[in-house]
N, C-alpha and C. Protein backbone atom coordinates (compact mmCIF):
# COMPACT_ATOMS: atom_id res chain seq x y z
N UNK A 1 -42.90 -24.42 -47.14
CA UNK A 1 -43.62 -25.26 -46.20
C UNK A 1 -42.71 -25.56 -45.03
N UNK A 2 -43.41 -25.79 -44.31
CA UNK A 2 -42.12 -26.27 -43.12
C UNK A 2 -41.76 -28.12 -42.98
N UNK A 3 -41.32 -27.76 -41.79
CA UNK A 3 -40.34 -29.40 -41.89
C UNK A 3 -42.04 -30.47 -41.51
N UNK A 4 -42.52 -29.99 -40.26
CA UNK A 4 -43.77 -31.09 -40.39
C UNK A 4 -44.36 -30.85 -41.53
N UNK A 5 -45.04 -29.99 -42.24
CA UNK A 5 -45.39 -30.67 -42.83
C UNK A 5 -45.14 -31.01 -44.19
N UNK A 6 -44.10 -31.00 -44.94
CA UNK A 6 -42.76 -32.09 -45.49
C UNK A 6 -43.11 -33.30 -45.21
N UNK A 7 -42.60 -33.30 -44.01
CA UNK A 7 -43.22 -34.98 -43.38
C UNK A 7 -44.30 -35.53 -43.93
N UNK A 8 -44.76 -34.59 -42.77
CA UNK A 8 -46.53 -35.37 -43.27
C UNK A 8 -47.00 -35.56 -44.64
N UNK A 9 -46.59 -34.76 -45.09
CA UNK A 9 -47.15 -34.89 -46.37
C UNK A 9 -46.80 -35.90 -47.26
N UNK A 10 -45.16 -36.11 -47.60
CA UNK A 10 -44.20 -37.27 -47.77
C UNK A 10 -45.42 -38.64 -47.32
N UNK A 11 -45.60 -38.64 -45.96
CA UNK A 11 -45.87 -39.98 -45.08
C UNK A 11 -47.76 -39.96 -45.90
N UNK A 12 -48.52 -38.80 -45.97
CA UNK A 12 -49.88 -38.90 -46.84
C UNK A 12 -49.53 -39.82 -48.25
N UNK A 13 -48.09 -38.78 -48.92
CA UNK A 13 -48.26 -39.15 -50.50
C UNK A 13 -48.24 -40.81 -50.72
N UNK A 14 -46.73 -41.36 -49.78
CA UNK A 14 -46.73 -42.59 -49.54
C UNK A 14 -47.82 -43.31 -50.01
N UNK A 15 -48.99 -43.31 -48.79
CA UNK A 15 -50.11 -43.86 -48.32
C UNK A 15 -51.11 -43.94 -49.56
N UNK A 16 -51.02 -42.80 -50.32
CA UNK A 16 -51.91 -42.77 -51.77
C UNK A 16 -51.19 -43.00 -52.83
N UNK A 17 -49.97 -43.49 -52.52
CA UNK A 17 -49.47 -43.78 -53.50
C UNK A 17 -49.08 -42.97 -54.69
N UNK A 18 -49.03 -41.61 -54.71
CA UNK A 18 -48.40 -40.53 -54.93
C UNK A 18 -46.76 -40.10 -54.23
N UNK A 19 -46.25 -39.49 -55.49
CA UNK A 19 -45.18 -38.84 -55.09
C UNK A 19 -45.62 -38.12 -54.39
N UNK A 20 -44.61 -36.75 -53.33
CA UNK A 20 -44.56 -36.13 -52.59
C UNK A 20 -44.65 -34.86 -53.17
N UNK A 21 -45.58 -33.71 -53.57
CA UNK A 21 -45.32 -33.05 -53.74
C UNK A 21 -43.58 -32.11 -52.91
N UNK A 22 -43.51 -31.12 -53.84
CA UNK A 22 -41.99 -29.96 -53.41
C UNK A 22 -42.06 -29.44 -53.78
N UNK A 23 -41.68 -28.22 -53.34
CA UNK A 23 -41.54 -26.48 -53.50
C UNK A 23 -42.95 -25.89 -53.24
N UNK A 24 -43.54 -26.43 -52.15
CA UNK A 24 -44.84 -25.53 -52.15
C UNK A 24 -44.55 -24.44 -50.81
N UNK A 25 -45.80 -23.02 -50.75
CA UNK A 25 -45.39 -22.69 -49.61
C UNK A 25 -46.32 -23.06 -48.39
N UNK A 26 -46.19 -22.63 -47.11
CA UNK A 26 -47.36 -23.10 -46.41
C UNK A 26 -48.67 -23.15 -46.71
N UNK A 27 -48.94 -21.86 -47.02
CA UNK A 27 -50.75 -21.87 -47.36
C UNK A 27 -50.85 -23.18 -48.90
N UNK A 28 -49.95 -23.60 -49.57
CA UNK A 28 -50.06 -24.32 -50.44
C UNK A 28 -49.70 -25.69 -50.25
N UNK A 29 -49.43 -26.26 -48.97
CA UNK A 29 -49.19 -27.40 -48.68
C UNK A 29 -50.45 -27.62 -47.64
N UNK A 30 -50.84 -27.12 -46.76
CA UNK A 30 -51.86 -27.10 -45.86
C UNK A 30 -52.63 -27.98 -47.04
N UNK A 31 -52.86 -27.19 -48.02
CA UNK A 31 -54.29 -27.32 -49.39
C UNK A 31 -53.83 -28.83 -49.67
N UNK A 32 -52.47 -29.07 -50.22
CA UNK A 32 -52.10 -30.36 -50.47
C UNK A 32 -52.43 -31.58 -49.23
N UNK A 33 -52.32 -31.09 -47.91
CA UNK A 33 -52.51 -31.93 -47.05
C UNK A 33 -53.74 -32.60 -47.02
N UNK A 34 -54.35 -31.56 -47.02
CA UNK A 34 -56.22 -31.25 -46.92
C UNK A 34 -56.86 -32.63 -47.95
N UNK A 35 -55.66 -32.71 -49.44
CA UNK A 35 -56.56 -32.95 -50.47
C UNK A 35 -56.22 -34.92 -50.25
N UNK A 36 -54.77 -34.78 -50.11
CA UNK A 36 -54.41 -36.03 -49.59
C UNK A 36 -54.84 -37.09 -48.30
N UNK A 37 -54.92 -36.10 -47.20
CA UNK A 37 -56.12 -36.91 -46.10
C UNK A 37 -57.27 -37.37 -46.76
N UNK A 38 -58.45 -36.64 -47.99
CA UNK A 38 -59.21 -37.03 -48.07
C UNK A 38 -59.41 -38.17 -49.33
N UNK A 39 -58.12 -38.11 -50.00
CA UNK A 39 -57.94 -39.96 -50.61
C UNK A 39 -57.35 -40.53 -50.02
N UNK A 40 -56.98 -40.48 -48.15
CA UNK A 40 -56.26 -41.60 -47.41
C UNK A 40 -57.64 -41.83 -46.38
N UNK A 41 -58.68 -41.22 -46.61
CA UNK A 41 -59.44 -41.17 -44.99
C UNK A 41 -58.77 -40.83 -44.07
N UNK A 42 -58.02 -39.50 -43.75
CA UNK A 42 -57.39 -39.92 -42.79
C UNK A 42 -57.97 -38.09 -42.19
């Protein structure tokens, strides 16, 4: 994955109160992002 979205994702898990997922690759963090915006509304 790259460094944004590391971040972002970190700053999603936060927000749901989840750990951060790690070791994913891009096409597999995008999916993580995707799933986390939609238990943050965001």
């Amino acid at each position: 994955m790259t460094g944004p979205q590391a971040s972002y994702l970190e700053t999603l898990a936060q927000q749901a109160g989840e750990e951060p997922p790690t070791g994913l690759n891009k096409s597999q963090a995008s999916r993580a992002i995707d799933e986390l915006r939609q238990k943050t509304s965001r």
